[in-house]
PDB file of N, CA and C in Angstrom:
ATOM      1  N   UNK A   1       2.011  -4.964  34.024  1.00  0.00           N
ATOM      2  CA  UNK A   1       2.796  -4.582  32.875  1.00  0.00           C
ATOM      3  C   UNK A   1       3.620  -3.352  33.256  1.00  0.00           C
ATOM      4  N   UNK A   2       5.010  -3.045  33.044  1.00  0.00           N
ATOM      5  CA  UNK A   2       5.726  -2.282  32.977  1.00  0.00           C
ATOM      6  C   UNK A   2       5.345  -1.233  32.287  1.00  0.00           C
ATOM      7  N   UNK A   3       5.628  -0.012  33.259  1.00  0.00           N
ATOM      8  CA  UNK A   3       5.650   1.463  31.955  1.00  0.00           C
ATOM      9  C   UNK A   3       6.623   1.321  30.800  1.00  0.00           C
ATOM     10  N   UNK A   4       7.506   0.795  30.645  1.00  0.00           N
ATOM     11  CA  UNK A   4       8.383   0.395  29.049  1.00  0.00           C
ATOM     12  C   UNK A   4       7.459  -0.372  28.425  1.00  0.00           C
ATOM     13  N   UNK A   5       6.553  -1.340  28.527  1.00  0.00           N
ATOM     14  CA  UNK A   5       6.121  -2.422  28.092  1.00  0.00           C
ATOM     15  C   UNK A   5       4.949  -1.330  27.202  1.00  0.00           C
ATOM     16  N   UNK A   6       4.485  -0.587  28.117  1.00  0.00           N
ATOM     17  CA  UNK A   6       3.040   0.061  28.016  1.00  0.00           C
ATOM     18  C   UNK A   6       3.264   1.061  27.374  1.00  0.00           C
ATOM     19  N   UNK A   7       4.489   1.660  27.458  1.00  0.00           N
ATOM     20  CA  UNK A   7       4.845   3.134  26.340  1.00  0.00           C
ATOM     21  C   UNK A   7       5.455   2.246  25.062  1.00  0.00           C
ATOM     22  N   UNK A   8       5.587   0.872  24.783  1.00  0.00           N
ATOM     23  CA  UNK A   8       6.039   0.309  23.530  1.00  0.00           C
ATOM     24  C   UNK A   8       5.011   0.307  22.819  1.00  0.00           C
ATOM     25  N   UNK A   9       3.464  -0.515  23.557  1.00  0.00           N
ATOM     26  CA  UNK A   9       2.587  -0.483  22.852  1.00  0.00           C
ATOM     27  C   UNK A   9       1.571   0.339  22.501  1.00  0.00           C
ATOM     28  N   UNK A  10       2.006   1.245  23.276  1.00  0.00           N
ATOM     29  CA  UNK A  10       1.386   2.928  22.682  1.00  0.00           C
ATOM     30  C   UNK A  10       1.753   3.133  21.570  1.00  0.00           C
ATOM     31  N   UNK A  11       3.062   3.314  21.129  1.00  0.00           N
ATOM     32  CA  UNK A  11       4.253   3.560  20.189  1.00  0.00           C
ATOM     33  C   UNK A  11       3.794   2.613  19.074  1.00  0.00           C
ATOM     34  N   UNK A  12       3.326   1.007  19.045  1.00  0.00           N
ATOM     35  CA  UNK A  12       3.086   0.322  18.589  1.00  0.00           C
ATOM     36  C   UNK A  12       2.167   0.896  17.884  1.00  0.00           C
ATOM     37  N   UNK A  13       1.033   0.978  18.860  1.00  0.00           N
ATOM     38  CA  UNK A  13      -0.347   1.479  17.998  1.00  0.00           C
ATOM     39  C   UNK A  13      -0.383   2.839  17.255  1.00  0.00           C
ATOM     40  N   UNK A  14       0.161   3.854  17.538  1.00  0.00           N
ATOM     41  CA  UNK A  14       0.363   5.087  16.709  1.00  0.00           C
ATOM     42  C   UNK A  14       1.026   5.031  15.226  1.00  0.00           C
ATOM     43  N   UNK A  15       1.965   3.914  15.401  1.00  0.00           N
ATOM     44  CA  UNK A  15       3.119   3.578  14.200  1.00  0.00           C
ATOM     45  C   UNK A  15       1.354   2.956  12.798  1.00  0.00           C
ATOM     46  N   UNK A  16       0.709   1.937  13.596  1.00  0.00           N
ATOM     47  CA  UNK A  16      -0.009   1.614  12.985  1.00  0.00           C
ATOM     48  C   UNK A  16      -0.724   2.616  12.429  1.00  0.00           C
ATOM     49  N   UNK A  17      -1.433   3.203  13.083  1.00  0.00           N
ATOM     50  CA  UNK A  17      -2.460   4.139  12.726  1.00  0.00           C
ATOM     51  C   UNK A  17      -1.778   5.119  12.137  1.00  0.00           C
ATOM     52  N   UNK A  18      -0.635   5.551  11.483  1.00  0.00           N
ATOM     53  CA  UNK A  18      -0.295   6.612  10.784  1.00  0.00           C
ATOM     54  C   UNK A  18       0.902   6.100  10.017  1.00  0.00           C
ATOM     55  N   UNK A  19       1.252   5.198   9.895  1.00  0.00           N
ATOM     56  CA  UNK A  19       2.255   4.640   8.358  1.00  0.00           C
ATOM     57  C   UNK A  19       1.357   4.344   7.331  1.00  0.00           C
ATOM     58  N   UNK A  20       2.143   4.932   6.216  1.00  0.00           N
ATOM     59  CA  UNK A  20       1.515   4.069   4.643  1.00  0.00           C
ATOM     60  C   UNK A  20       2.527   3.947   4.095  1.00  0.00           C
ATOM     61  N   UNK A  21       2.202   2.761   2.637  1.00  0.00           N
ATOM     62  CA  UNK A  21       3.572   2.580   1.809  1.00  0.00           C
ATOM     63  C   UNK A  21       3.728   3.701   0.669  1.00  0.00           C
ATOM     64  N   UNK A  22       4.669   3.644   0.178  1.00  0.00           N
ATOM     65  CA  UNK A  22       5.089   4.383  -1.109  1.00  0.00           C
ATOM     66  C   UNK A  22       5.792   3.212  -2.210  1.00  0.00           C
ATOM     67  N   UNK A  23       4.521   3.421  -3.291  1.00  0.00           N
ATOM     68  CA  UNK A  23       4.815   2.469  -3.903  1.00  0.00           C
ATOM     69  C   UNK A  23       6.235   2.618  -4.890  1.00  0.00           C
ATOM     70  N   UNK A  24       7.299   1.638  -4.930  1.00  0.00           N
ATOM     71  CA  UNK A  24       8.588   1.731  -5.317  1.00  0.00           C
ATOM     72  C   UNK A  24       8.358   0.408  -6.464  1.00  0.00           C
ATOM     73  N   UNK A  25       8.908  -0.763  -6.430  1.00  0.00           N
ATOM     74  CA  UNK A  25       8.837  -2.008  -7.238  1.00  0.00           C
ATOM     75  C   UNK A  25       7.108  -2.939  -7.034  1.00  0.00           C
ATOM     76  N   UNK A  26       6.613  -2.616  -5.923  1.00  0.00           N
ATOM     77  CA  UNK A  26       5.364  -2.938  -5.658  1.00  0.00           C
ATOM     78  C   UNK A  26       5.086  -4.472  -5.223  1.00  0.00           C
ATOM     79  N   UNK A  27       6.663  -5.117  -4.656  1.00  0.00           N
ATOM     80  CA  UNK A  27       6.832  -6.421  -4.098  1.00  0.00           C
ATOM     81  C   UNK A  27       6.236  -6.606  -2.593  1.00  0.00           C
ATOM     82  N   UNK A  28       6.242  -5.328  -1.857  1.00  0.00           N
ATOM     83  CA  UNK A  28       6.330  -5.640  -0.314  1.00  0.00           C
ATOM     84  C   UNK A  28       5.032  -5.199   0.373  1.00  0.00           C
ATOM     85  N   UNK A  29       4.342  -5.054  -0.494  1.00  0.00           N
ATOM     86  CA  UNK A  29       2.485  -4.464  -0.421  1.00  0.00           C
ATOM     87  C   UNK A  29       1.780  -5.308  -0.839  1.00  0.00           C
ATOM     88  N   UNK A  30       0.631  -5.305   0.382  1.00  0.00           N
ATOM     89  CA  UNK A  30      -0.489  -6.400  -0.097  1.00  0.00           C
ATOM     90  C   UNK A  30      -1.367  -5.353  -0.445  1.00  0.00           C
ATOM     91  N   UNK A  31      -2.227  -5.977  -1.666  1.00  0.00           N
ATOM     92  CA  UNK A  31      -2.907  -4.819  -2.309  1.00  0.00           C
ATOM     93  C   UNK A  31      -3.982  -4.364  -1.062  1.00  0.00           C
ATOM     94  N   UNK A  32      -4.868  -5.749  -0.895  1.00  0.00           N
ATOM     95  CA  UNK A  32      -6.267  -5.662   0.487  1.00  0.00           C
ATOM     96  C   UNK A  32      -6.089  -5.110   1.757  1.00  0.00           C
ATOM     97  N   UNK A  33      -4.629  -5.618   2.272  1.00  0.00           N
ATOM     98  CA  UNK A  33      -4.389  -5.373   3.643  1.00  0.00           C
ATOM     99  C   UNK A  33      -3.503  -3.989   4.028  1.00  0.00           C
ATOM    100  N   UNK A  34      -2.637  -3.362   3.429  1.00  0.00           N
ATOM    101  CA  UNK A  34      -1.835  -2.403   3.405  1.00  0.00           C
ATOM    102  C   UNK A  34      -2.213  -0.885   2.956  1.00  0.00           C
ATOM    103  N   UNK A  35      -2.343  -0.036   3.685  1.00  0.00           N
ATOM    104  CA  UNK A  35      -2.584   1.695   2.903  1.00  0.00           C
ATOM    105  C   UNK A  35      -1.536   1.954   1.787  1.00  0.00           C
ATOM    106  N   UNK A  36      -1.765   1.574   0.805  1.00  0.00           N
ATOM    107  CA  UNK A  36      -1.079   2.294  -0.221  1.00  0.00           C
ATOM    108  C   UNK A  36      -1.345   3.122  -1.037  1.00  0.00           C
ATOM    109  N   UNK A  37      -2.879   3.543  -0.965  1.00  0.00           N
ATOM    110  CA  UNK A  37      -3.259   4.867  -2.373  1.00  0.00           C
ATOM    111  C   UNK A  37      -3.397   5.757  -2.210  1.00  0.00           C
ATOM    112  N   UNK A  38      -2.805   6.402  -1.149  1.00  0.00           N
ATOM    113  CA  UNK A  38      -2.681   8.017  -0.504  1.00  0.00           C
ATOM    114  C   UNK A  38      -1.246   8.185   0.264  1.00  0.00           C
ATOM    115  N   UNK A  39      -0.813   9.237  -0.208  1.00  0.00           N
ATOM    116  CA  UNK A  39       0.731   9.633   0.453  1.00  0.00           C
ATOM    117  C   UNK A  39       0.370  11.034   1.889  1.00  0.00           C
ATOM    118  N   UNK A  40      -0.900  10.611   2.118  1.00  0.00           N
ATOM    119  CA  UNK A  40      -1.418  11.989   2.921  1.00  0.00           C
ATOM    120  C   UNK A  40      -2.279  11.368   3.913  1.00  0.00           C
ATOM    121  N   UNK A  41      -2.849  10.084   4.049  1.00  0.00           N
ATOM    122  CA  UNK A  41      -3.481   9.159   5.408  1.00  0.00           C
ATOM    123  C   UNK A  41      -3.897   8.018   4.945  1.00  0.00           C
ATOM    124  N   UNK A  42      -4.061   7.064   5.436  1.00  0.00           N
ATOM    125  CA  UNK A  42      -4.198   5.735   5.038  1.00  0.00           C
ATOM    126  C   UNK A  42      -5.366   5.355   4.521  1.00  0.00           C
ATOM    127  N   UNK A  43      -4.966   4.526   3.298  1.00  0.00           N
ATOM    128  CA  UNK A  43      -5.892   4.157   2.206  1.00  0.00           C
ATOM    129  C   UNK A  43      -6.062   3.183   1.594  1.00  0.00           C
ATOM    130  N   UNK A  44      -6.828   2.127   1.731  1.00  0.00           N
ATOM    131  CA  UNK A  44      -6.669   0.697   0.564  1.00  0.00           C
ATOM    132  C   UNK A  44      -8.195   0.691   0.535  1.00  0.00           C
ATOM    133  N   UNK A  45      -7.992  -0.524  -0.645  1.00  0.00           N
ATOM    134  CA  UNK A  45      -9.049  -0.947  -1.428  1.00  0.00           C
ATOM    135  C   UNK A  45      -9.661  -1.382  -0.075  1.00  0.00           C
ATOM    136  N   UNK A  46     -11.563  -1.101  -0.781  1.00  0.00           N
ATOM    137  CA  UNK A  46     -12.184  -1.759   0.544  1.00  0.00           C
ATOM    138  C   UNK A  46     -12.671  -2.917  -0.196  1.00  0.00           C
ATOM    139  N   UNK A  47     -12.977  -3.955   0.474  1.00  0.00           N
ATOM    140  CA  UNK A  47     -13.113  -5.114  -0.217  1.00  0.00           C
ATOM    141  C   UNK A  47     -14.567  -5.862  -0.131  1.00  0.00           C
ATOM    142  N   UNK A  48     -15.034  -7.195   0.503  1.00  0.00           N
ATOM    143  CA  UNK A  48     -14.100  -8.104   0.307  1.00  0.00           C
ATOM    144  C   UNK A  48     -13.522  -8.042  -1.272  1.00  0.00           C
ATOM    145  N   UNK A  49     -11.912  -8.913  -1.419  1.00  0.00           N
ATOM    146  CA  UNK A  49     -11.846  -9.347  -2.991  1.00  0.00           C
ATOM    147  C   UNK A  49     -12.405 -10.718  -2.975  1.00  0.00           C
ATOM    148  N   UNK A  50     -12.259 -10.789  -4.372  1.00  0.00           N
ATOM    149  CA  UNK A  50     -12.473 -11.957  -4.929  1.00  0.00           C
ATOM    150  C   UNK A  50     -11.394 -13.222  -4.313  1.00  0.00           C
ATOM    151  N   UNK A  51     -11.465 -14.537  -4.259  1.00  0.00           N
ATOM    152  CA  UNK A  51     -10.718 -15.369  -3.587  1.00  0.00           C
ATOM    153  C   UNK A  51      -9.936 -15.156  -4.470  1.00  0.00           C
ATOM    154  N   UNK A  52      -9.328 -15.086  -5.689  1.00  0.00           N
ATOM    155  CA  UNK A  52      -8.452 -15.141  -6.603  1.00  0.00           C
ATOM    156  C   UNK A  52      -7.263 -14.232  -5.986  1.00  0.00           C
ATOM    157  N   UNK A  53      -7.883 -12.820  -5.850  1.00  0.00           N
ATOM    158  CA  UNK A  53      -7.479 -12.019  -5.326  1.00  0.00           C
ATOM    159  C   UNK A  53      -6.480 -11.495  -3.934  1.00  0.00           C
ATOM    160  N   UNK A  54      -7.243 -12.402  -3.262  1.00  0.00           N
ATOM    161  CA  UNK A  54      -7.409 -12.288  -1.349  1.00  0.00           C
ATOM    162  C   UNK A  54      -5.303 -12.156  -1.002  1.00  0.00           C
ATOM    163  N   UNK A  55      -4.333 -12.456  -1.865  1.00  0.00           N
ATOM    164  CA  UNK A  55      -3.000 -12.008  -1.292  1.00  0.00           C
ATOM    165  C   UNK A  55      -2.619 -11.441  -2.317  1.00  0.00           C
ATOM    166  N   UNK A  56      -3.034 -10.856  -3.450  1.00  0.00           N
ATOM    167  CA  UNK A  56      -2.338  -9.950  -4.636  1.00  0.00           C
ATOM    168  C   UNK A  56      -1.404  -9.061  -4.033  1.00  0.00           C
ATOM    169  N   UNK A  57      -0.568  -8.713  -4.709  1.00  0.00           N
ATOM    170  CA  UNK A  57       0.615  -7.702  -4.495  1.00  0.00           C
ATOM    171  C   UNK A  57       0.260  -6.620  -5.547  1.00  0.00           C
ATOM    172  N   UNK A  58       1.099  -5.435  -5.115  1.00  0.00           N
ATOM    173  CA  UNK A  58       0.807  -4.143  -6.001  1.00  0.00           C
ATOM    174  C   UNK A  58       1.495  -4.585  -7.505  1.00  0.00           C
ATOM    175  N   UNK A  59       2.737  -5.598  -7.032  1.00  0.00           N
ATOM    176  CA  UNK A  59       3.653  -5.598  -8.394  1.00  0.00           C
ATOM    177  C   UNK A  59       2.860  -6.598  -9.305  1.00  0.00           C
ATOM    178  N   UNK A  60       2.139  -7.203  -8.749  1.00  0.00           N
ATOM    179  CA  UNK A  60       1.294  -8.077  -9.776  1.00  0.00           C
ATOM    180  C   UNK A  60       0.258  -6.949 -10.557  1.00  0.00           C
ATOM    181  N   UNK A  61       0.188  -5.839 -10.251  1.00  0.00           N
ATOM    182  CA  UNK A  61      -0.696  -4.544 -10.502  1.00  0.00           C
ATOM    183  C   UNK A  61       0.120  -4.510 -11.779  1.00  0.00           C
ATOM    184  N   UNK A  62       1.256  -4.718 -11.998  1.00  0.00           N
ATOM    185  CA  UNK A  62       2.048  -4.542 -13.125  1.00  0.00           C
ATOM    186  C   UNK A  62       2.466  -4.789 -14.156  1.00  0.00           C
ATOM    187  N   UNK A  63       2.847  -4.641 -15.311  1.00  0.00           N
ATOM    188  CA  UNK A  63       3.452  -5.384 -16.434  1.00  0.00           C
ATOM    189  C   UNK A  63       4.487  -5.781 -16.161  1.00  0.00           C
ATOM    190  N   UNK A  64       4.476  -7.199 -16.243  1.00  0.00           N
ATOM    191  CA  UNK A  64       5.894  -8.064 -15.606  1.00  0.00           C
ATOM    192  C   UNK A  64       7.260  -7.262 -16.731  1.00  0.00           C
ATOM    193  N   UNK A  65       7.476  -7.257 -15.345  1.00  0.00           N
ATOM    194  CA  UNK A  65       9.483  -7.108 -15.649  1.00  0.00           C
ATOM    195  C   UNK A  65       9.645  -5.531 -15.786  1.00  0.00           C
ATOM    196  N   UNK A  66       8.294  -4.407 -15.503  1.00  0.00           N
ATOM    197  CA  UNK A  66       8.257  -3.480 -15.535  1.00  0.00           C
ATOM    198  C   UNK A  66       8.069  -3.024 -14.209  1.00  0.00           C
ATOM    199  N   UNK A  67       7.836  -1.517 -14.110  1.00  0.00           N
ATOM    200  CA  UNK A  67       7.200  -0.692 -12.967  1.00  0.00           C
ATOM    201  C   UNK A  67       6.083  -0.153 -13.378  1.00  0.00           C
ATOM    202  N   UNK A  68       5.499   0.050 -14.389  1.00  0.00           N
ATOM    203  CA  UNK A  68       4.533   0.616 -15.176  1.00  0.00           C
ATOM    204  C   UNK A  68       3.304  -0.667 -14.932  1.00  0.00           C
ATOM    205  N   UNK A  69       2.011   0.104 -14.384  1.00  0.00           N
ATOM    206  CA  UNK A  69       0.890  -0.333 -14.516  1.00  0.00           C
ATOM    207  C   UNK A  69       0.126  -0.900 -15.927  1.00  0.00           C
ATOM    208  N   UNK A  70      -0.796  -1.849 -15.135  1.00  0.00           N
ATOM    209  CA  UNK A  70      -1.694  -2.677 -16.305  1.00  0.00           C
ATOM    210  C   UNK A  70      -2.509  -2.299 -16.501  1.00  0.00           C
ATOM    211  N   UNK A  71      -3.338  -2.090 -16.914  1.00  0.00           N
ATOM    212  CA  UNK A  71      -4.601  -1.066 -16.740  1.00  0.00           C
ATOM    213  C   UNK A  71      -5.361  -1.998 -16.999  1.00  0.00           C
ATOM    214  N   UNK A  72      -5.155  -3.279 -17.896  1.00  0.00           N
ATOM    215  CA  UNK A  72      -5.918  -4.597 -17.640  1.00  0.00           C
ATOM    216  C   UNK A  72      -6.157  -5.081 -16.544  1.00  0.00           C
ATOM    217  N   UNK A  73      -5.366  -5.277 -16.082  1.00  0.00           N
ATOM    218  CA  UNK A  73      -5.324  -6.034 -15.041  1.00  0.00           C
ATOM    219  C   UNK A  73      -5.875  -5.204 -13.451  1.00  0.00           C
ATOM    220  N   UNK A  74      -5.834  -4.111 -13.637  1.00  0.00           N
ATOM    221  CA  UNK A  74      -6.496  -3.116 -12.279  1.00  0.00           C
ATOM    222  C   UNK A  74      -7.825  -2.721 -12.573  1.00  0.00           C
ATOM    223  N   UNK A  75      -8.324  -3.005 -14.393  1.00  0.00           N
ATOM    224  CA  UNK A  75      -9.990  -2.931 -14.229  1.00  0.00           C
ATOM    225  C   UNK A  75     -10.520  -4.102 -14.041  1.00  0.00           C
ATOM    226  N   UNK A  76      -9.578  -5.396 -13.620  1.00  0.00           N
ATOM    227  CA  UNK A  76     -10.471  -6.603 -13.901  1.00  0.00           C
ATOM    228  C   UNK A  76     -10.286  -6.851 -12.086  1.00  0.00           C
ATOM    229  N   UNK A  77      -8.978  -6.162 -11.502  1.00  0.00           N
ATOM    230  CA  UNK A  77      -9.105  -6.901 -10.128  1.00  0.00           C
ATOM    231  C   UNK A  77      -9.985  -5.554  -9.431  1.00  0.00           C
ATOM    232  N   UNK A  78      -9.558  -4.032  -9.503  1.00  0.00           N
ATOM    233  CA  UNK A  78     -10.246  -3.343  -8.719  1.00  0.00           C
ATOM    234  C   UNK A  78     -10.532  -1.829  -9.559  1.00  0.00           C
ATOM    235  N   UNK A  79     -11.270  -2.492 -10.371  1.00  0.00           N
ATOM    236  CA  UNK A  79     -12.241  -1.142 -11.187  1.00  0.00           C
ATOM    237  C   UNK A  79     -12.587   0.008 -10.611  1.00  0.00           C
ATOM    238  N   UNK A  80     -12.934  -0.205  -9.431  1.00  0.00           N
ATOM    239  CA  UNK A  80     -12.799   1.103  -8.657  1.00  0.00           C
ATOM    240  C   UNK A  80     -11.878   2.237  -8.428  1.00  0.00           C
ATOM    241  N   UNK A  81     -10.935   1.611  -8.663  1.00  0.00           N
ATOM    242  CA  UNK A  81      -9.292   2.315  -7.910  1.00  0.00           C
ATOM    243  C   UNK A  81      -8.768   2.377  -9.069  1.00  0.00           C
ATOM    244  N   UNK A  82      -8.977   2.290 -10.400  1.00  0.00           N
ATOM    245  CA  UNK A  82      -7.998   2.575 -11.758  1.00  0.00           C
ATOM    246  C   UNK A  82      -7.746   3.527 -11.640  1.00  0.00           C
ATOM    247  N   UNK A  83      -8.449   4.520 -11.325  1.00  0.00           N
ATOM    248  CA  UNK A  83      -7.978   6.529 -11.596  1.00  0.00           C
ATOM    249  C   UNK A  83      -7.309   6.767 -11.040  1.00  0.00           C
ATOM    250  N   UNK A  84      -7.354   6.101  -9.222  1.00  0.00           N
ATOM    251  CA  UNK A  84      -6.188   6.364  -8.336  1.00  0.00           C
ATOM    252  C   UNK A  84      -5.492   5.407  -8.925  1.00  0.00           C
ATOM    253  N   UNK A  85      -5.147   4.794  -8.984  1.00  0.00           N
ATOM    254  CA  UNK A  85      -4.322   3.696  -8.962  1.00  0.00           C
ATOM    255  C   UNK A  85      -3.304   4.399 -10.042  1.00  0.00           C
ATOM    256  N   UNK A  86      -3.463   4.366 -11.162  1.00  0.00           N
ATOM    257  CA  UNK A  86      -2.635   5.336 -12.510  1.00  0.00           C
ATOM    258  C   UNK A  86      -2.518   6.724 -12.088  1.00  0.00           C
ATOM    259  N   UNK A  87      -2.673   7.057 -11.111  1.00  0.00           N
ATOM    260  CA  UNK A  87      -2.210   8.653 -10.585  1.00  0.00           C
ATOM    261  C   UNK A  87      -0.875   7.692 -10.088  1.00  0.00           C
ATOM    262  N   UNK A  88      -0.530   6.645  -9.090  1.00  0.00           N
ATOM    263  CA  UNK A  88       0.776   6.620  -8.494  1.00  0.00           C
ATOM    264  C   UNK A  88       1.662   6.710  -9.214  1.00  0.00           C
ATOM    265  N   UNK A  89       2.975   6.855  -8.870  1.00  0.00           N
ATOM    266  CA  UNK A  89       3.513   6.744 -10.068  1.00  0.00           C
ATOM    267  C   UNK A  89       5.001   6.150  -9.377  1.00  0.00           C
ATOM    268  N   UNK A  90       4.802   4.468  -9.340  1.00  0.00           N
ATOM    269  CA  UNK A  90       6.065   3.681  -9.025  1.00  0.00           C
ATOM    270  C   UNK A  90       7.354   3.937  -9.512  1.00  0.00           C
ATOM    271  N   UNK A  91       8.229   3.474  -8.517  1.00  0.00           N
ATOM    272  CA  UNK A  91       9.414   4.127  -8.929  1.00  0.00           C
ATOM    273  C   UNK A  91       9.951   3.310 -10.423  1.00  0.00           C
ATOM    274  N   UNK A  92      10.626   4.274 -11.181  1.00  0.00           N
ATOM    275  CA  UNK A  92      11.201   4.518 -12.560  1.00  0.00           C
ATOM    276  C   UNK A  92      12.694   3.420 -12.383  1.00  0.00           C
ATOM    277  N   UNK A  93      13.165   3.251 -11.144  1.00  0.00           N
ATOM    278  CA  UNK A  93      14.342   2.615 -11.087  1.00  0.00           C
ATOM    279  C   UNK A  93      14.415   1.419 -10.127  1.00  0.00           C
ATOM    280  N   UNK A  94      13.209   0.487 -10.082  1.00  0.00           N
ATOM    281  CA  UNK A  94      12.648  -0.413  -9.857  1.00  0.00           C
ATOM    282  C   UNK A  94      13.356  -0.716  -8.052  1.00  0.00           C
ATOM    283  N   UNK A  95      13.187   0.546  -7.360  1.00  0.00           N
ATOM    284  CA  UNK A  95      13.677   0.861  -5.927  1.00  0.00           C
ATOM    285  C   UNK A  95      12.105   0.228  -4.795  1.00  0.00           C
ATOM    286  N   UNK A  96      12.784  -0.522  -3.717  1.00  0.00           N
ATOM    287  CA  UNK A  96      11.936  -0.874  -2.917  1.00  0.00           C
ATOM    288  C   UNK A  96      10.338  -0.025  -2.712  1.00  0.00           C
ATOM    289  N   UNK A  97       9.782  -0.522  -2.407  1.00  0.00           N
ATOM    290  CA  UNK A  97       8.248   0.108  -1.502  1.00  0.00           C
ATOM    291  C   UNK A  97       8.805   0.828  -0.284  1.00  0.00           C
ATOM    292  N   UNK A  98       8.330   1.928   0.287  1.00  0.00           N
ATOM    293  CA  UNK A  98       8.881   2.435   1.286  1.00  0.00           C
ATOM    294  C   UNK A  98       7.769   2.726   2.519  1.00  0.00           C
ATOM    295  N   UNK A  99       7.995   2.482   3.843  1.00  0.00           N
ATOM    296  CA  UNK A  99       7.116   2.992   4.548  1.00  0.00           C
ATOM    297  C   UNK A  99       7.101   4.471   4.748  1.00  0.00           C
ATOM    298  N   UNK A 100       5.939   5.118   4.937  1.00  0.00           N
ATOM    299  CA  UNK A 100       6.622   6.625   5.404  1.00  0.00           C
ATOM    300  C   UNK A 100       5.260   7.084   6.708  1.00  0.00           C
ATOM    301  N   UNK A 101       5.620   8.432   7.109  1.00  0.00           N
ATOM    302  CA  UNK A 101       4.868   8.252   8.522  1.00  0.00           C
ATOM    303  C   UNK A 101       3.438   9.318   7.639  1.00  0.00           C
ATOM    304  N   UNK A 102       2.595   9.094   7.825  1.00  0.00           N
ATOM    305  CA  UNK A 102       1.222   9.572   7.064  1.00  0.00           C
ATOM    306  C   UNK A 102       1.145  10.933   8.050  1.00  0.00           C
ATOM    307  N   UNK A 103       1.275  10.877   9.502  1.00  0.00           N
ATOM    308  CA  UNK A 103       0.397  11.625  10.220  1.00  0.00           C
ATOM    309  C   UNK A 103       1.251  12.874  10.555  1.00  0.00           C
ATOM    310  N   UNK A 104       0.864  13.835  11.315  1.00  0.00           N
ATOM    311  CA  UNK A 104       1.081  15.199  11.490  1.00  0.00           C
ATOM    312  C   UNK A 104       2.838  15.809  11.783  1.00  0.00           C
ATOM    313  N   UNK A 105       2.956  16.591  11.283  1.00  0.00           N
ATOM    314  CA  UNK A 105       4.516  16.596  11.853  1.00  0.00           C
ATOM    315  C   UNK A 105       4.906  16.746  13.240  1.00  0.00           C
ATOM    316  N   UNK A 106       4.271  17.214  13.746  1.00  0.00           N
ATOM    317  CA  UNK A 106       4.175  16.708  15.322  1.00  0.00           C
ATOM    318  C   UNK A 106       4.093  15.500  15.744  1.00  0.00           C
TER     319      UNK A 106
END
C-alpha cells in the first residue's frame, strides 16, 4: 500500500472518530447509527432498538411538517433520551443536518 493510500485511511479513521451531526431538518440522521446528542463528542442512543425502530430518522422524532419535537413519540421510541433529546434544539428554518468536527482544535 502506498503512503497516499495509508495517510487517506488514517484521515479516514480520525474523520470517523471525531464528526457528529447537528441536528437541522433531522432527514440525514439515523437515530441508532449516527452521534447526534452531543455537540462536544460523539453520542447516540445505545440500543439494541426495537425492529420497528432499527432505521428511524431524527425527523421522524418530529411533528410532521414541523422542526419541533414529539415528545410522544421520543417516550415511546427512546425514553431514555427525552431530556436530551428536548434540550436540541433543530433548526427554526427547516435548514439541513450538518456534520461538524467534535474533536480538539488541534
Amino acid at each position: 500500500m502506498s503512503h497516499g493510500w495509508r495517510s487517506i485511511l488514517i484521515g479516514r479513521e480520525l474523520l470517523r472518530k471525531n464528526l457528529g451531526w447537528v441536528v437541522g431538518d433531522g432527514q440525514s440522521i439515523k437515530v441508532w447509527q449516527e452521534p447526534w446528542l452531543a455537540a462536544i463528542h460523539q453520542e447516540r442512543p445505545m440500543g439494541p432498538p426495537r425492529e420497528q425502530y432499527v432505521d428511524l430518522k431524527v425527523s421522524e422524532l418530529m411533528i410532521s411538517g414541523t422542526t419541533e419535537w414529539d415528545q410522544h413519540k421520543i417516550r415511546l421510541c427512546l425514553p431514555d433520551y427525552e431530556e436530551k433529546i428536548l434540550c436540541i434544539k433543530p433548526s427554526s428554518t427547516g435548514a439541513p443536518d450538518k456534520l461538524i468536527w467534535l474533536g480538539t482544535k488541534t
